[in-house]
Protein backbone atom coordinates (compact mmCIF):
# COMPACT_ATOMS: atom_id res chain seq x y z
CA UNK A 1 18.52 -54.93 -23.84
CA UNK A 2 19.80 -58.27 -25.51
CA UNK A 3 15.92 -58.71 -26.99
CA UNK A 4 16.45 -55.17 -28.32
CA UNK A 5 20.38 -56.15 -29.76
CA UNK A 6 18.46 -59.20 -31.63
CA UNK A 7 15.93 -57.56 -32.85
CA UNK A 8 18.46 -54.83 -34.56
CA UNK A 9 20.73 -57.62 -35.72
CA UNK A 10 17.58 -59.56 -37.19
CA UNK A 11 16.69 -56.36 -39.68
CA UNK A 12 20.17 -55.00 -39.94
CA UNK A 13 20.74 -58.57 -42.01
CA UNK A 14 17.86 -58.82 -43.61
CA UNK A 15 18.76 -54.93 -44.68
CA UNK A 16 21.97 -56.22 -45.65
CA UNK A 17 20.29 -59.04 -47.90
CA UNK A 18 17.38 -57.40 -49.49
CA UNK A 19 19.71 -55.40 -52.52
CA UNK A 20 21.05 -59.06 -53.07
CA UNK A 21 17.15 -60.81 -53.04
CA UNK A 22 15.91 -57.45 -55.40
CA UNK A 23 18.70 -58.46 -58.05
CA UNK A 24 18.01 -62.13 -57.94
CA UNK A 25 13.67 -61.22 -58.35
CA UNK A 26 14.73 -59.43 -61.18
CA UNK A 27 13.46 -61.33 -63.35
CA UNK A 28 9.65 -61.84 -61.51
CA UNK A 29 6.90 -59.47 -63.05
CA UNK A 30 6.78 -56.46 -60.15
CA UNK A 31 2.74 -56.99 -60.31
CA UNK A 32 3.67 -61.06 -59.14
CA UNK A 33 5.55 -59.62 -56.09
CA UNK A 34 2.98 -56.88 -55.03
CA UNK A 35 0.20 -59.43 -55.48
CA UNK A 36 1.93 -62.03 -53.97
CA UNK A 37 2.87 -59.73 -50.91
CA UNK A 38 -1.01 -58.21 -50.90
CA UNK A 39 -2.73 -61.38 -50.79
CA UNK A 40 -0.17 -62.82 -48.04
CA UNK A 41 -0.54 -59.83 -46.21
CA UNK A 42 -4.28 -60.21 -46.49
CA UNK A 43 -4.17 -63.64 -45.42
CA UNK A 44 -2.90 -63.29 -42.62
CA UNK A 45 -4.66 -60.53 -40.93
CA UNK A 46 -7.92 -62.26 -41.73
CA UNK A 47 -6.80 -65.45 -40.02
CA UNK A 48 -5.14 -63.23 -37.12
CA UNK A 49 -8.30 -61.72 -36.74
CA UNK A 50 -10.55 -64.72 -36.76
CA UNK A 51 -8.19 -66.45 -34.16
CA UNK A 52 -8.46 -63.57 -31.53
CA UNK A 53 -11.90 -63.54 -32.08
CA UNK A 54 -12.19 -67.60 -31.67
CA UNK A 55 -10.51 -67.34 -29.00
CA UNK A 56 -11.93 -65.04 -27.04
CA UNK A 57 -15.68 -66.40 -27.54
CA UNK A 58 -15.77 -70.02 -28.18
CA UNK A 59 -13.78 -71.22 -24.60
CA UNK A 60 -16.29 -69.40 -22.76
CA UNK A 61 -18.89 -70.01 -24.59
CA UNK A 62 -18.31 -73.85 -24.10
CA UNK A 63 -17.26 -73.06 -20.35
CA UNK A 64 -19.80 -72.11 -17.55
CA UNK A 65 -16.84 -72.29 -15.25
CA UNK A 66 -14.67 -69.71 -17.92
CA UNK A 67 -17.98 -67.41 -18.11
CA UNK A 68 -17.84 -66.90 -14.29
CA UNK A 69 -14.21 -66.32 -13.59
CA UNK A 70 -13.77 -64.04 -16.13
CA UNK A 71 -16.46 -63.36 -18.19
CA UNK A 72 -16.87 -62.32 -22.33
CA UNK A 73 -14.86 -59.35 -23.18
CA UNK A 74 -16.23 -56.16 -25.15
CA UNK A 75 -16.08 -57.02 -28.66
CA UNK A 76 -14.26 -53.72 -28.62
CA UNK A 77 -11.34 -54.78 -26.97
CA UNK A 78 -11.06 -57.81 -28.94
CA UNK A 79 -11.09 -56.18 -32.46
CA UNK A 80 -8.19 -54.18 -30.97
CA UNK A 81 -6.10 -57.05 -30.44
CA UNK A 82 -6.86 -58.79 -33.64
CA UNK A 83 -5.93 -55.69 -35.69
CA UNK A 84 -2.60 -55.22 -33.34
CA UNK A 85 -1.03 -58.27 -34.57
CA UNK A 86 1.82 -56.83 -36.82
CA UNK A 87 4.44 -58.86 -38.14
CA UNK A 88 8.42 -58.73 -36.62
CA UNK A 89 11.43 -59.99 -35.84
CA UNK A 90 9.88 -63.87 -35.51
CA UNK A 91 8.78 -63.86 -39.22
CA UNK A 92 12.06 -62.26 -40.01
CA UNK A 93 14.01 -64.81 -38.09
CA UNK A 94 12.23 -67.84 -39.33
CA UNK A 95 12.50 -67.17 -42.82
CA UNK A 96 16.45 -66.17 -42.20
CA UNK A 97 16.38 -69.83 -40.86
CA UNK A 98 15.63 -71.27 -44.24
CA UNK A 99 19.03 -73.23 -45.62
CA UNK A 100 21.04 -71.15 -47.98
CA UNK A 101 21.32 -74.75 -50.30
CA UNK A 102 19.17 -78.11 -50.25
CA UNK A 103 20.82 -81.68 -49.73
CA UNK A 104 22.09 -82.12 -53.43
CA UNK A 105 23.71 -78.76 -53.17
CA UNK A 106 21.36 -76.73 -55.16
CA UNK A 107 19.79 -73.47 -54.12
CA UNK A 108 16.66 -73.59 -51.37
CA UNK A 109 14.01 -73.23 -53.71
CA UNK A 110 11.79 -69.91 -53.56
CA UNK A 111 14.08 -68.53 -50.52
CA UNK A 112 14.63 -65.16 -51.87
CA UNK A 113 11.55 -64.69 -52.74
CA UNK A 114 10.26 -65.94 -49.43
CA UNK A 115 12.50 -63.06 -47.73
CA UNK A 116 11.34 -60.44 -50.23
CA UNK A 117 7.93 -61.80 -49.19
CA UNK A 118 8.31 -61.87 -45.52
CA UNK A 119 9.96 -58.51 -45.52
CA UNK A 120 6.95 -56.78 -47.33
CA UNK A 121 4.42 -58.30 -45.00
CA UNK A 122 6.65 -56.85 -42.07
CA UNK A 123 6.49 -53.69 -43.65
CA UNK A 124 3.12 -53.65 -44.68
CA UNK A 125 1.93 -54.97 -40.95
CA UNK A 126 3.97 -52.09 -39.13
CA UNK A 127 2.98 -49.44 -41.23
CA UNK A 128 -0.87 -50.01 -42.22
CA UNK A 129 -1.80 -51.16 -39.00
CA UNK A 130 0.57 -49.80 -36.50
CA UNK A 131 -0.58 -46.19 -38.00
CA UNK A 132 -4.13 -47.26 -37.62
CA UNK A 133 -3.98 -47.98 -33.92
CA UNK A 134 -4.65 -44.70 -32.88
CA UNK A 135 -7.49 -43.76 -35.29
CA UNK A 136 -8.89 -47.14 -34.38
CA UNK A 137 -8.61 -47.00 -30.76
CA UNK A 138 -10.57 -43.57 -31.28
CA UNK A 139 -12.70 -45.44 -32.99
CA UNK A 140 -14.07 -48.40 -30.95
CA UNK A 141 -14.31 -45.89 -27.76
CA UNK A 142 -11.74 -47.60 -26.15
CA UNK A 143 -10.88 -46.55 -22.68
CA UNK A 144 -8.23 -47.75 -19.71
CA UNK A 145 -8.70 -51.58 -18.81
CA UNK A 146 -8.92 -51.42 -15.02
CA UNK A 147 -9.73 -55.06 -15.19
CA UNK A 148 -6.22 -55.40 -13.72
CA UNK A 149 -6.17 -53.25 -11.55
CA UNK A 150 -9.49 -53.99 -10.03
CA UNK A 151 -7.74 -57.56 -9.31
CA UNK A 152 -5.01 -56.06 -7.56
CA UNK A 153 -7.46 -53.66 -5.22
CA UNK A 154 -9.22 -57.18 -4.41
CA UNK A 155 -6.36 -58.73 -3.76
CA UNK A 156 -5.22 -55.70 -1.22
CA UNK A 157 -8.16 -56.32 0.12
CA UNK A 158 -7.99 -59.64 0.75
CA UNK A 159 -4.84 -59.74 2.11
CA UNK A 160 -5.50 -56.91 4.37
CA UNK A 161 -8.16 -58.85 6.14
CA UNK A 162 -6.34 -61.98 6.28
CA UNK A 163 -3.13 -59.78 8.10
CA UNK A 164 -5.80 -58.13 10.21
CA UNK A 165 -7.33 -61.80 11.37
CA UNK A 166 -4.12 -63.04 12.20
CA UNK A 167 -3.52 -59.69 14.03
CA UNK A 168 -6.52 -61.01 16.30
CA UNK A 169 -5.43 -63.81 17.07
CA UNK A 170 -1.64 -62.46 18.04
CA UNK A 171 -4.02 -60.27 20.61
CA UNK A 172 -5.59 -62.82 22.38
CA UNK A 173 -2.27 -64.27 23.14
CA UNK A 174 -1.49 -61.03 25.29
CA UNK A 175 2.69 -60.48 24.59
CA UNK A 176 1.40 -57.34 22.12
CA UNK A 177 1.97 -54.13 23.78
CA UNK A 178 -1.56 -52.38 23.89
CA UNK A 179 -0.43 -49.08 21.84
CA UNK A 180 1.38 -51.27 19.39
CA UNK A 181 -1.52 -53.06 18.81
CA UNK A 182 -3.88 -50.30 18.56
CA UNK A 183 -1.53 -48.95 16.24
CA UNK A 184 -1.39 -52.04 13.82
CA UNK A 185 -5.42 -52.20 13.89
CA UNK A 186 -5.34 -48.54 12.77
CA UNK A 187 -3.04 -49.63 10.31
CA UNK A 188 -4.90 -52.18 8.94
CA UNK A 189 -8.57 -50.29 8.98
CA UNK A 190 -7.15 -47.37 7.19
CA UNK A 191 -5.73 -49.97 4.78
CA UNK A 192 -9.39 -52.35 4.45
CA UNK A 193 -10.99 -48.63 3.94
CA UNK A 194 -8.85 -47.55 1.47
CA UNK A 195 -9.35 -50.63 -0.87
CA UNK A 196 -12.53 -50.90 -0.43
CA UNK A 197 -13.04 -47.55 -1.51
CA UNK A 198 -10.48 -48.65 -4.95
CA UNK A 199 -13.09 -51.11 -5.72
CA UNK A 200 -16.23 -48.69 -4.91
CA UNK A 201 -14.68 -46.49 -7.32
CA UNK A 202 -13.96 -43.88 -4.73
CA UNK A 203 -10.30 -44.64 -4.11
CA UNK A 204 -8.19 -41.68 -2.25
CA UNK A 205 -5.18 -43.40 -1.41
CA UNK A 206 -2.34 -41.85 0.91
CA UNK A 207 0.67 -42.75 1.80
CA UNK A 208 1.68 -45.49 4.33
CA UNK A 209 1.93 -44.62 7.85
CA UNK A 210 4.96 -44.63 10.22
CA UNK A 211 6.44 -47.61 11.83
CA UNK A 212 8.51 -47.93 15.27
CA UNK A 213 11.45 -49.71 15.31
CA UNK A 214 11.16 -52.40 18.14
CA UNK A 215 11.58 -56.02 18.45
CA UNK A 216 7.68 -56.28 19.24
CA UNK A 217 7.06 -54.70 15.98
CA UNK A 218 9.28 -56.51 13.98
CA UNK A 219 8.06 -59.99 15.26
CA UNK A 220 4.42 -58.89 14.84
CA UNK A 221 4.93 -57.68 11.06
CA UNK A 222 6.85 -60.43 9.85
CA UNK A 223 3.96 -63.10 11.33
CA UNK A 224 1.23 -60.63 9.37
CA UNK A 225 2.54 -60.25 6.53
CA UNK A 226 3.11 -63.97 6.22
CA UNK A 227 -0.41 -64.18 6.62
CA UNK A 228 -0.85 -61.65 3.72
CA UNK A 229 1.95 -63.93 1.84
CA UNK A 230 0.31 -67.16 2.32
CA UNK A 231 -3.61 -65.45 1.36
CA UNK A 232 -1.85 -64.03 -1.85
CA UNK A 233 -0.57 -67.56 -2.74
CA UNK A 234 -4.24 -69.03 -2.10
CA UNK A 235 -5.86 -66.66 -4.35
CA UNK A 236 -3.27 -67.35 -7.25
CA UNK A 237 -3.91 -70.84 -6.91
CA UNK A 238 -7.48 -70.46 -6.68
CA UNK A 239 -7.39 -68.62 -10.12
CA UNK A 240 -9.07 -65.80 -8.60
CA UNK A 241 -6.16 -63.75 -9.05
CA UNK A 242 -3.11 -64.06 -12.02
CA UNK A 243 0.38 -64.49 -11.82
CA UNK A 244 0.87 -60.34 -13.01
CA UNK A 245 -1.37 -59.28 -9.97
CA UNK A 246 0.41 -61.73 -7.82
CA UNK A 247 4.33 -60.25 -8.51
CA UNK A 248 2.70 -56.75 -7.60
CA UNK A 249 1.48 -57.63 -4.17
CA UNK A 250 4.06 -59.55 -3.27
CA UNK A 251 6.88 -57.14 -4.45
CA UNK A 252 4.86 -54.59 -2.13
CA UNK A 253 5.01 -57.24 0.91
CA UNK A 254 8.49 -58.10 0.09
CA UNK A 255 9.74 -54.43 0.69
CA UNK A 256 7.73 -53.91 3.79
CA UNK A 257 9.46 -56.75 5.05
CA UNK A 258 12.75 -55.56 4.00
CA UNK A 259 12.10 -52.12 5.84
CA UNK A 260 12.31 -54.59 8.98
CA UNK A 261 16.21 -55.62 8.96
CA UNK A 262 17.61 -58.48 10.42
């Protein structure tokens, strides 16, 4: 909400200014201004563009390491992103920025003009390309990045396995009540299968099965899903997973273990 506020303040002034920066252009040829503004504008896609695509290629292409974890992405997908870089409130805020009068009191050169400027290539940014998003994502065939979301199934995975190992070892120490126990592998085979299946591409998820309230249970979740906790943590660290894919696990493990009370 208070990004949102700024944001309206931000145009609301330069709104406010732009009758007042008109007048004082007056007397710059109109062709000046649209050339100035169309070359800018120009400019700065181009470079936008080359960045993303610099970006993108040359780290990984200097990288084995890069290539492995996570490998060259569809040029496809990159174009996107170059072309989706339209200008906002940061433009408009750094050129509000610029001092109203220099150190011997005289008027920042070029500053109106610079806010014309700035507030044409805004303009020109959100309408050209934001209107050509869709056309263009029709375009490049682009379809739902389950890159994501693949990383999260893994990570399910993973974490699964790691609370069903330590489940083993709780076993062996005999103080787990044999249907509670049979119950908790059941729980955590349907829950193996049904990730696995995510990342097969066959994914029929249900919902999550029932839990007792006892002091057996309790004492046996909280110890697996610190196991779960502590795998998620490794695989963050290990790069293997992101921060993003991290927050959703753990915000799934954090209300499973506030379903267990004090």
């Amino acid at each position: 909400m208070v990004v949102f506020i700024l944001n309206g303040l931000a145009f609301i002034l330069i709104g406010l200014q732009l009758p007042v920066i008109v007048a004082q252009l007056s007397n710059r040829p109109l062709l000046d201004l649209l050339l100035y503004t169309l070359l800018i504008s120009f400019t700065i896609i181009v470079v936008r563009i080359a960045w993303v695509f610099s970006i993108a290629y040359i780290p990984r292409a200097l990288s084995r390491r890069l290539r492995e974890r996570d490998p060259y992405p569809p040029w496809q997908q990159v174009a996107f992103v170059a072309w989706a870089g339209m200008r906002g409130v940061d433009s408009l805020a750094a050129a509000l920025a610029l001092p109203l009068l220099t150190n011997q009191g005289a008027g920042f050169p070029g500053r109106d003009l610079i806010l014309f400027i700035t507030f044409c290539i805004i303009l020109v940014t959100l309408v050209l390309q934001g209107l050509s998003l869709a056309p263009l994502i029709r375009w490049l065939q682009l379809g739902e990045d389950s890159t994501a979301q693949q990383a999260e199934f893994k990570a399910r995975l993973k974490t699964s396995r790691a609370g069903s190992a330590r489940l083993e070892q709780l076993a062996r120490e005999g103080w787990i009540p044999e249907p509670l126990l049979d119950d908790f592998r059941s729980h955590y085979s349907e829950r193996i299968r049904r990730n696995s299946s995510a990342l097969d591409g066959t994914d029929d998820r249900d919902g999550a099965i029932g839990e007792e309230e006892s002091s057996a249970y309790q004492r046996v979740q909280r110890a697996l899903l610190a196991a779960e906790r502590q795998e998620l943590i490794r695989l963050r660290n290990q790069d293997v997973i992101n921060d993003e894919v991290l927050r959703t696990v753990e915000r799934d493990l954090d209300l499973q273990e506030s379903l267990l009370g004090e």
